[in-house]
Protein backbone atom coordinates (compact mmCIF):
# COMPACT_ATOMS: atom_id res chain seq x y z
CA UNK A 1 12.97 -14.07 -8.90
CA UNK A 2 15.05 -11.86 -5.81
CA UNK A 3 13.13 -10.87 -3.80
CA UNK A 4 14.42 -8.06 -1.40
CA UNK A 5 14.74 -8.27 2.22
CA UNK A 6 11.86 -6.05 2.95
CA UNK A 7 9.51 -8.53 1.27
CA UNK A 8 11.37 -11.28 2.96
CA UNK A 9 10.79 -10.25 6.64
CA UNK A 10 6.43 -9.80 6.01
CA UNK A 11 5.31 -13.58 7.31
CA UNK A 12 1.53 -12.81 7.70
CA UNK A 13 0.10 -9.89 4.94
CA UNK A 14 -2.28 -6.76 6.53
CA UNK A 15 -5.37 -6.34 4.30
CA UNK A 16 -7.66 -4.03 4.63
CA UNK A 17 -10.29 -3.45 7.78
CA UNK A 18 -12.67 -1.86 4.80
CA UNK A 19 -12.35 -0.88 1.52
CA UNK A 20 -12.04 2.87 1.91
CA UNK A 21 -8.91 5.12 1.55
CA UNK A 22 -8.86 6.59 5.26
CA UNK A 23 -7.50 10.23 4.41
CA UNK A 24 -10.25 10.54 1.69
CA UNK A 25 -12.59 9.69 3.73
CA UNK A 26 -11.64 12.25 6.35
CA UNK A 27 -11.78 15.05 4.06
CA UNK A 28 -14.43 13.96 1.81
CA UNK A 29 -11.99 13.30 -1.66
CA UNK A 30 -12.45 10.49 -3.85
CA UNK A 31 -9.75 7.72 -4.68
CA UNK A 32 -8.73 5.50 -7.90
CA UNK A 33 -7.11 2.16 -5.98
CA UNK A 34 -6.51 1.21 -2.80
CA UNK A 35 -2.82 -0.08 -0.94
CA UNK A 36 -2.17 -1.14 2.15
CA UNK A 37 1.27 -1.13 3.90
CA UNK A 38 2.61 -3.78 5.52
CA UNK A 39 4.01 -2.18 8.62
CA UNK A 40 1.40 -0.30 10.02
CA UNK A 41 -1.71 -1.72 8.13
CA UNK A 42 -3.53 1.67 6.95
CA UNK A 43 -5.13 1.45 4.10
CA UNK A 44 -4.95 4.75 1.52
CA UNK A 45 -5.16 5.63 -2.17
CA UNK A 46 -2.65 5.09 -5.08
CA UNK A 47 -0.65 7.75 -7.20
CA UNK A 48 -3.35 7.37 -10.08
CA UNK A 49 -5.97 9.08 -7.11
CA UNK A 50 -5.52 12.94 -6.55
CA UNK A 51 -4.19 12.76 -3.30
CA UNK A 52 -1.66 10.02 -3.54
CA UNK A 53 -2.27 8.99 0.01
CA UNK A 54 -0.54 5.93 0.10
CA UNK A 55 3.31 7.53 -1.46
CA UNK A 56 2.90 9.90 0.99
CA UNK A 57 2.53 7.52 3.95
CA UNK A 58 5.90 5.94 2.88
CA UNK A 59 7.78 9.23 2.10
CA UNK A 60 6.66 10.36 5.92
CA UNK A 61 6.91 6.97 7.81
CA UNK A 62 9.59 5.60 5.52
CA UNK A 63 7.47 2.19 6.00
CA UNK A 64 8.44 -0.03 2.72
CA UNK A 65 6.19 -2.48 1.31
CA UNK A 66 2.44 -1.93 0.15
CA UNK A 67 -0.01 -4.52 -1.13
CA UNK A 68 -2.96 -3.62 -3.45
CA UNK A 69 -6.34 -3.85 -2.11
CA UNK A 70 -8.14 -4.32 -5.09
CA UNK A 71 -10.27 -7.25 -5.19
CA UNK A 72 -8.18 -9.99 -7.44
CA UNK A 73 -4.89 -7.64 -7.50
CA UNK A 74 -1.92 -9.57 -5.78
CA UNK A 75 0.79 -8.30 -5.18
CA UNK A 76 3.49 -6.21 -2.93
CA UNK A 77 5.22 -3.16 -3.93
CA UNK A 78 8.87 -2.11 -1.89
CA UNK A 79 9.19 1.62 -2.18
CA UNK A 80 12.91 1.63 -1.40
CA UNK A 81 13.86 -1.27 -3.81
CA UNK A 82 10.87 -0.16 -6.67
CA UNK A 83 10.44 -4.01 -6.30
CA UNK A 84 7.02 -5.71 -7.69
CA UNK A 85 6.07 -9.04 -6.69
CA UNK A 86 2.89 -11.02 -7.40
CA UNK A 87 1.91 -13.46 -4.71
């Protein structure tokens, strides 16, 4: 499988400090799933919660690759390449 250079240059994966979305939390909304990117190591919602915490993040930071943080989920997600890869 390619793998794109985004995925290439992560050496040690960011998981999450706790397993809480940390705009939701600030404002009191719920959230479906949890992802946390790579770069910066915040941990937000998915697009299946309301606020699609997580999209946003990349769309304002232009960081590229997520991880889930659901227990059992692994894999990495590169915004800019719509790359998945399980690990």
């Amino acid at each position: 499988m390619e793998v794109c250079k985004h995925i290439k240059e992560i050496t040690l994966l960011k998981h999450p400090k706790e397993q809480v979305c940390e705009e939701c939390i600030k404002t009191g909304d719920e959230w479906v799933h949890l992802r946390t990117c790579q770069t910066c190591g915040v941990t937000l919602c998915c697009d299946q919660s309301p606020k699609q915490h997580m999209t946003k993040h990349y769309h304002a930071t232009h960081h590229p690759v997520i991880i889930s943080s659901q227990p059992g989920e692994r894999w990495l997600w590169c915004y800019p390449d719509e790359l998945f890869v399980e690990y």
